[in-house]
N, C-alpha and C. Protein backbone atom coordinates (compact mmCIF):
# COMPACT_ATOMS: atom_id res chain seq x y z
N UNK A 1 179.22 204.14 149.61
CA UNK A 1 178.90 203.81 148.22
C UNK A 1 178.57 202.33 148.11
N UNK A 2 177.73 202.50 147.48
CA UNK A 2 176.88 200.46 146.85
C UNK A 2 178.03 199.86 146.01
N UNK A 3 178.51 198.46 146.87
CA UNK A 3 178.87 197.94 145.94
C UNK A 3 178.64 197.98 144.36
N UNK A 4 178.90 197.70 143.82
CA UNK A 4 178.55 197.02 142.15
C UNK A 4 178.68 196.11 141.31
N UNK A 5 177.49 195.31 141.49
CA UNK A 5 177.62 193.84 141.01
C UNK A 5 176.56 193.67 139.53
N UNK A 6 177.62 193.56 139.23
CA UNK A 6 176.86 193.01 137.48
C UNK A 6 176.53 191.25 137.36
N UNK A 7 175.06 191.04 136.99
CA UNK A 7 175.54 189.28 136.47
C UNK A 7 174.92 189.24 135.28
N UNK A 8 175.59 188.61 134.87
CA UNK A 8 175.51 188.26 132.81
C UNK A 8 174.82 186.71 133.01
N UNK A 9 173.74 186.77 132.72
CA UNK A 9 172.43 185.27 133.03
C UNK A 9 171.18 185.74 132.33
N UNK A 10 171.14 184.97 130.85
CA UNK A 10 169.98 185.25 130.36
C UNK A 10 168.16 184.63 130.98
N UNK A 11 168.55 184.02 132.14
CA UNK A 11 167.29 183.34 132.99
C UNK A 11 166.89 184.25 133.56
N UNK A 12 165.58 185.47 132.83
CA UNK A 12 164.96 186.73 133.47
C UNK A 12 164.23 186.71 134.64
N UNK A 13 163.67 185.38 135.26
CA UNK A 13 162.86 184.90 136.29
C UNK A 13 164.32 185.30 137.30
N UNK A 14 165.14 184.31 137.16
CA UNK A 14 165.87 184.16 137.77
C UNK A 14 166.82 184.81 138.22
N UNK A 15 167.30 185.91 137.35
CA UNK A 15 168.26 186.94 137.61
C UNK A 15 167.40 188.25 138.35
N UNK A 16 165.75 188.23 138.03
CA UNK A 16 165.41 189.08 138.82
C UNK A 16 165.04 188.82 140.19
N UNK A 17 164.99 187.81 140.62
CA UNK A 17 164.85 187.24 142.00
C UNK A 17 166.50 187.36 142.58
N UNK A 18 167.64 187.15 141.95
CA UNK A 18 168.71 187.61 142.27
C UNK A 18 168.92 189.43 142.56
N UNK A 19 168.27 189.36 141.91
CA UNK A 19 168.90 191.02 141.91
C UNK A 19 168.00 192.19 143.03
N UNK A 20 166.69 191.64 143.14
CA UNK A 20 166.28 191.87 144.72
C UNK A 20 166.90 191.53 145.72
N UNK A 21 167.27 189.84 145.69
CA UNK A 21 167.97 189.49 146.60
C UNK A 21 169.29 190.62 147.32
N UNK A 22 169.83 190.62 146.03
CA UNK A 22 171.12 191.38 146.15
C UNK A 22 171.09 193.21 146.77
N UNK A 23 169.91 193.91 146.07
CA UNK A 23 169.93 195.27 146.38
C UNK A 23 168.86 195.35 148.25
N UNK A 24 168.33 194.07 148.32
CA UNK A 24 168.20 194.25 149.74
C UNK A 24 168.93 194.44 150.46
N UNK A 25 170.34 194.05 150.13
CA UNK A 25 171.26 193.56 151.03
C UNK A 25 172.63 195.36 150.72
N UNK A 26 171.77 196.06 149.98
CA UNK A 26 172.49 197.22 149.71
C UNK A 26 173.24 197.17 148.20
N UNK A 27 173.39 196.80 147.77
CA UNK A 27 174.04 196.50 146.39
C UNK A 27 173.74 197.38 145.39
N UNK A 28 174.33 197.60 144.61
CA UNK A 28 173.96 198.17 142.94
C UNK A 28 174.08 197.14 142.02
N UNK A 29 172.97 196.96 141.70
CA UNK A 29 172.76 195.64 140.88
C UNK A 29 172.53 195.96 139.19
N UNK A 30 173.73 195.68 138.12
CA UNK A 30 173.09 195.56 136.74
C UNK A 30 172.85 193.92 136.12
N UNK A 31 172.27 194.19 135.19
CA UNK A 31 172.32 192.88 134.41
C UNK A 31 172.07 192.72 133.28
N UNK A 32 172.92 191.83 132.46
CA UNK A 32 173.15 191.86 131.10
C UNK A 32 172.41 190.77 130.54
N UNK A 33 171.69 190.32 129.82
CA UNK A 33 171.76 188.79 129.25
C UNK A 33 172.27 188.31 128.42
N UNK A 34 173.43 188.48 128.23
CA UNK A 34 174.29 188.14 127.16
C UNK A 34 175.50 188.11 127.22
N UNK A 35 176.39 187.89 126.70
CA UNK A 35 178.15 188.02 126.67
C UNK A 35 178.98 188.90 125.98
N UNK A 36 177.78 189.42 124.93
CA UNK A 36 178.22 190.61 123.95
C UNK A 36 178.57 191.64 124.55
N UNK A 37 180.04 192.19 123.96
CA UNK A 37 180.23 193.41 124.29
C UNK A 37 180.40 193.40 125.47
N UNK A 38 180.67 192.65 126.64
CA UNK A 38 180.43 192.86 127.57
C UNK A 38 182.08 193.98 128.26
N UNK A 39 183.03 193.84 127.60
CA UNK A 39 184.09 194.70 128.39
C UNK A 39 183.61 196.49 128.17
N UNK A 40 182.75 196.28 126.82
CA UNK A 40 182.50 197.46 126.67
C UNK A 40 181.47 198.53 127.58
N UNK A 41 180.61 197.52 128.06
CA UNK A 41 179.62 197.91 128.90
C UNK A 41 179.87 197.99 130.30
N UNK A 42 181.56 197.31 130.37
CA UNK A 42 182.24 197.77 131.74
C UNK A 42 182.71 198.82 132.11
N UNK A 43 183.02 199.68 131.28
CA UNK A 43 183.32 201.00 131.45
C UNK A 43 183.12 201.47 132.17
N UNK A 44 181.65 201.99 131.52
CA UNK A 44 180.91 202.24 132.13
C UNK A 44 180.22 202.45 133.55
N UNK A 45 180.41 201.30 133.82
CA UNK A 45 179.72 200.68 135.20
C UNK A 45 180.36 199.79 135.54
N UNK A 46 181.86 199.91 135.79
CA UNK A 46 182.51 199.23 136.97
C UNK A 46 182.43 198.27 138.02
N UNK A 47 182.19 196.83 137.85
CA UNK A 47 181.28 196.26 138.86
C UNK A 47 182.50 196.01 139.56
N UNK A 48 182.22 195.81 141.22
CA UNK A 48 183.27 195.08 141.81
C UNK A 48 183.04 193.53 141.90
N UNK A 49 182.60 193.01 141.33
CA UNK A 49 182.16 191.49 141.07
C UNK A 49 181.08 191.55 140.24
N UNK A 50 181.32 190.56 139.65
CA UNK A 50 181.00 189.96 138.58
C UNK A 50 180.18 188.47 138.67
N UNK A 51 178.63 187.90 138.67
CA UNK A 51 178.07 186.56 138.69
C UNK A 51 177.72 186.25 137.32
N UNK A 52 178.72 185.21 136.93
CA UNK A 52 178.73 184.61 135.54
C UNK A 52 178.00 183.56 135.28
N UNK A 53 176.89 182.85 134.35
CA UNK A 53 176.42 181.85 133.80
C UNK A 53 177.17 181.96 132.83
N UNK A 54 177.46 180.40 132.40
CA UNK A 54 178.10 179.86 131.94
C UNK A 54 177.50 179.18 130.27
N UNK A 55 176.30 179.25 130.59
CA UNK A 55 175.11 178.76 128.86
C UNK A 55 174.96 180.19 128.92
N UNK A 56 174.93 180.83 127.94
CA UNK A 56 174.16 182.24 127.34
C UNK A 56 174.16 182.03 126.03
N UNK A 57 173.32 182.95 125.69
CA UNK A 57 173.05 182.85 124.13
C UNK A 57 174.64 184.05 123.46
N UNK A 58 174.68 183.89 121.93
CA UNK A 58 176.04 183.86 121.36
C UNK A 58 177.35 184.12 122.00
N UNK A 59 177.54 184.08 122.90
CA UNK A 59 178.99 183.56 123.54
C UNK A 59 178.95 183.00 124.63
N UNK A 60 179.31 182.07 125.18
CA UNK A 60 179.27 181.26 126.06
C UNK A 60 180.03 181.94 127.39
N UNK A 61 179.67 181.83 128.74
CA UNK A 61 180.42 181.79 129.87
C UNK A 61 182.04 181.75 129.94
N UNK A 62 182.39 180.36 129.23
CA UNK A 62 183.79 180.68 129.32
C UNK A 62 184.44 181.31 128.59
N UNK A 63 183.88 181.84 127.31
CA UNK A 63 184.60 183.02 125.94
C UNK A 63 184.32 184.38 126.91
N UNK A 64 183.19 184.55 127.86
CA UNK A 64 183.18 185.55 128.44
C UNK A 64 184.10 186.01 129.40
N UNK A 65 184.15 185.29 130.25
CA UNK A 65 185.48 184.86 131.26
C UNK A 65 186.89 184.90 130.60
N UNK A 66 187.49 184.47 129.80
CA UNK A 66 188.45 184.23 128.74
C UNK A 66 189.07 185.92 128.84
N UNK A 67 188.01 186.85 127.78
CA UNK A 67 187.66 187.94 127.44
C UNK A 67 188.40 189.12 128.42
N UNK A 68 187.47 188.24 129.62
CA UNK A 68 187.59 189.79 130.75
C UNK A 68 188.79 189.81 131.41
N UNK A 69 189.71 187.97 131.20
CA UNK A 69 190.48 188.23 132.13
C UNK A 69 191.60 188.73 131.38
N UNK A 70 191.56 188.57 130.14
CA UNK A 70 192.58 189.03 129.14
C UNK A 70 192.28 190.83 128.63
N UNK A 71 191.39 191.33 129.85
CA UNK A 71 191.11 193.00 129.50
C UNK A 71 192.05 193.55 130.79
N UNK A 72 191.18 194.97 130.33
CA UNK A 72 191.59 195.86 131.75
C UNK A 72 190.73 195.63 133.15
N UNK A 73 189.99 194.54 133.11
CA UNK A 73 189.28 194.15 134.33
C UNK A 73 189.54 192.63 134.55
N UNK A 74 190.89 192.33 134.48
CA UNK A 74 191.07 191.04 135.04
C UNK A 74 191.06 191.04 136.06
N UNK A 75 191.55 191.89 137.10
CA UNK A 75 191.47 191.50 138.36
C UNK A 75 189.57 192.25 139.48
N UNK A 76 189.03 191.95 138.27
CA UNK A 76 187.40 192.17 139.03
C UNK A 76 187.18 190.59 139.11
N UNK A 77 186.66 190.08 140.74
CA UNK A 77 186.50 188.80 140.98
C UNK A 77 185.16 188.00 139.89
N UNK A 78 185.52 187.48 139.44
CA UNK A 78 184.27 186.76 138.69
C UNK A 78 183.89 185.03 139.57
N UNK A 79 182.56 185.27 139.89
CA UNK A 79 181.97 184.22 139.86
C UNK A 79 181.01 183.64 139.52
N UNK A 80 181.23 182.25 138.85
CA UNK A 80 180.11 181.56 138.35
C UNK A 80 179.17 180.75 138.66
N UNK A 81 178.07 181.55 137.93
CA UNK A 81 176.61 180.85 138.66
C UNK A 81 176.60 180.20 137.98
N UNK A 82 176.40 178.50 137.62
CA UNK A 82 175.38 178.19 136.95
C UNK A 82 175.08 176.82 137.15
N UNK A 83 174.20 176.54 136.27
CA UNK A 83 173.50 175.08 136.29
C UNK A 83 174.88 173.58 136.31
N UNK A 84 175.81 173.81 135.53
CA UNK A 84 176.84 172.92 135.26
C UNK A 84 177.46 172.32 136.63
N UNK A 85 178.02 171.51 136.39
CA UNK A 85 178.90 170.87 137.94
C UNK A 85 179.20 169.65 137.95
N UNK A 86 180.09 169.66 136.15
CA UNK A 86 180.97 168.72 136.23
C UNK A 86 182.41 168.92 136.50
N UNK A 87 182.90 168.44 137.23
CA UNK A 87 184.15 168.63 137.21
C UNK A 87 185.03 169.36 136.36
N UNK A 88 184.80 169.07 135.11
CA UNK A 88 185.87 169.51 133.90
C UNK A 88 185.55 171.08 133.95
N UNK A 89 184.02 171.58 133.91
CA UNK A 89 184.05 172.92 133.90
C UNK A 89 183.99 173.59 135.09
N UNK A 90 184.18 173.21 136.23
CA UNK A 90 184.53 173.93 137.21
C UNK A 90 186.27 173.96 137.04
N UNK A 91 187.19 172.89 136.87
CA UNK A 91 188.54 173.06 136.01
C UNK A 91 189.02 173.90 135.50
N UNK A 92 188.00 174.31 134.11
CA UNK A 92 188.14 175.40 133.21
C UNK A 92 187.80 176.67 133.62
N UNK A 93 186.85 176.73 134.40
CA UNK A 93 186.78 178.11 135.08
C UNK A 93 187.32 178.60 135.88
N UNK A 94 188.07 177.87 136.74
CA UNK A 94 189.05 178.32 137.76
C UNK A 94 190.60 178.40 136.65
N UNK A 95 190.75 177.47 135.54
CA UNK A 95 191.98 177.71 134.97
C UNK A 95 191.81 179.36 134.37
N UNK A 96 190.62 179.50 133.94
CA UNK A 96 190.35 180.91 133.23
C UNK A 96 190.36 182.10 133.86
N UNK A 97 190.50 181.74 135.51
CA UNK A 97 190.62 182.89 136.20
C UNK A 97 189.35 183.08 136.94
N UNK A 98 188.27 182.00 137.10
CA UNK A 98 187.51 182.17 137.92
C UNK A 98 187.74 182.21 139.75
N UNK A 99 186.86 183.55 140.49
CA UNK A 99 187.64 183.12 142.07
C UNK A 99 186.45 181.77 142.32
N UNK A 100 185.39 181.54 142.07
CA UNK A 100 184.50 180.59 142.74
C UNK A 100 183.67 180.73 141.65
N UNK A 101 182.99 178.97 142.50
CA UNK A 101 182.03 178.72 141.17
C UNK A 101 180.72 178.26 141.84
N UNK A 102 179.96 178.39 141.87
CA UNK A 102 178.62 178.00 142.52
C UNK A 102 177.51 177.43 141.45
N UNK A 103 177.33 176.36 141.82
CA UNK A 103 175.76 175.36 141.48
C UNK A 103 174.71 175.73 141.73
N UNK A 104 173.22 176.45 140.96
CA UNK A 104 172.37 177.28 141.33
C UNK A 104 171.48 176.18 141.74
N UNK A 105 171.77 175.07 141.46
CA UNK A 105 170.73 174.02 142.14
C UNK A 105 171.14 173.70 144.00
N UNK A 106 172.27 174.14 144.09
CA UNK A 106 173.20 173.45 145.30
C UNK A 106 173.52 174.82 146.40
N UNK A 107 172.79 176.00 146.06
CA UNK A 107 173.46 177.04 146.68
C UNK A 107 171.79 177.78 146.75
N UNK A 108 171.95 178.42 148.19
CA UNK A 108 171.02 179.25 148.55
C UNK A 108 171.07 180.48 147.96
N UNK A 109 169.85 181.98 147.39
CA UNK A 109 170.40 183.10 147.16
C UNK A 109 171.48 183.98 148.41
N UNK A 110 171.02 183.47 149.65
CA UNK A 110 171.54 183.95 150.73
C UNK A 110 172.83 183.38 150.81
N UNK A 111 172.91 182.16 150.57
CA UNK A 111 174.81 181.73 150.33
C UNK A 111 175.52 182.44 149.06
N UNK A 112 174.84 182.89 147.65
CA UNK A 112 175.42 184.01 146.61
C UNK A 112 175.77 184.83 147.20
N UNK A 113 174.85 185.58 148.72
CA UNK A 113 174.90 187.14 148.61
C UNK A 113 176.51 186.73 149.80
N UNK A 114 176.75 185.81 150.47
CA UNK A 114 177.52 185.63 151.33
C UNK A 114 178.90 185.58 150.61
N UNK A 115 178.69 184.67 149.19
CA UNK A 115 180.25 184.70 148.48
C UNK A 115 180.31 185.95 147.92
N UNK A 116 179.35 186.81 147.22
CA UNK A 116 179.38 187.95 147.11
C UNK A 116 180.45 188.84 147.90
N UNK A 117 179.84 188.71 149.52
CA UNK A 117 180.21 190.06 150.25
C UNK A 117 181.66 189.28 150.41
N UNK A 118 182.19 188.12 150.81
CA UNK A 118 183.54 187.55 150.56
C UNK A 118 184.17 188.30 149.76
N UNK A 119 184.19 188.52 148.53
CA UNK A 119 184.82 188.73 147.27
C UNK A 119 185.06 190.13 147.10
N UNK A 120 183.52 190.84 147.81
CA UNK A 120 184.06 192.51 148.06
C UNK A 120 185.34 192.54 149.53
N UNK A 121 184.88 191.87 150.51
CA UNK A 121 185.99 192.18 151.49
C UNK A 121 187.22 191.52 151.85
N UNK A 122 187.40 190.54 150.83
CA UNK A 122 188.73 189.80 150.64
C UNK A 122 189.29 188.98 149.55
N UNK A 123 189.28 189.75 148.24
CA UNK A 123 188.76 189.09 147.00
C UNK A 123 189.89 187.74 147.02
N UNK A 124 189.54 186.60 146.82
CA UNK A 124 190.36 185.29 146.67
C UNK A 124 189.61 184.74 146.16
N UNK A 125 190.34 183.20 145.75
CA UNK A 125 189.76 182.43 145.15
C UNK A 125 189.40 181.30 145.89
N UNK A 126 187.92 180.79 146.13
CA UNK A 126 187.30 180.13 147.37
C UNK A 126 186.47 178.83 146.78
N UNK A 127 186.90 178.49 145.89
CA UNK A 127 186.47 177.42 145.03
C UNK A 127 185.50 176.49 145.61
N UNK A 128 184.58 175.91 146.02
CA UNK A 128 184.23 174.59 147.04
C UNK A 128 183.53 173.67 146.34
């Protein structure tokens, strides 16, 4: 069975170049652009990881994060993609229960799909 990886990133260029990336590599790939609703649409479709941006339109990354870890899917690994990489919010995302946080300027798609398969075969928190 295909993993299942959901990422919530309203950048459509960008999440679809991810999401080839990802189902080459065998994956079941959804994607949301938004933060809405999002425990609800977990139900559903169960991801075993989770790639979070952190800017989205009406709820932000960390209200999203916040959300999931305070549901019935706190312990699905969440990691965050995004543009940010100041200190303070890599802080906040690991205080919120993030396992890792990745810089989309600073990280290859092939280094995503690598913390990816990490997170399916030894979920921790790998911060760098």
């Amino acid at each position: 069975m295909e993993p299942k990886i959901l990422i919530i990133d309203d950048d459509e260029f960008f999440t679809k170049v991810l999401e080839n990336k990802l189902k080459k590599e065998n994956f079941n790939v959804s994607i949301k652009n938004n933060g809405e609703k999002i425990t609800e649409g977990m139900i559903e479709n169960r991801p075993d990881v989770l790639l979070l941006d952190l800017i989205l339109p009406q709820k932000d990354g960390f209200a999203v994060l916040e959300e999931i870890k305070k549901s019935q899917f706190k312990n699905i690994p969440v990691i965050i993609f995004t543009v940010l990489s100041q200190e303070s919010d890599i802080e906040k995302a690991v205080d919120l229960g993030a396992v890792d946080y990745l810089v989309k300027t600073k990280v290859s798609l092939a280094g995503v799909v690598e913390r990816v398969k990490k997170q399916i075969n030894n979920p921790k928190t790998i911060i760098s």
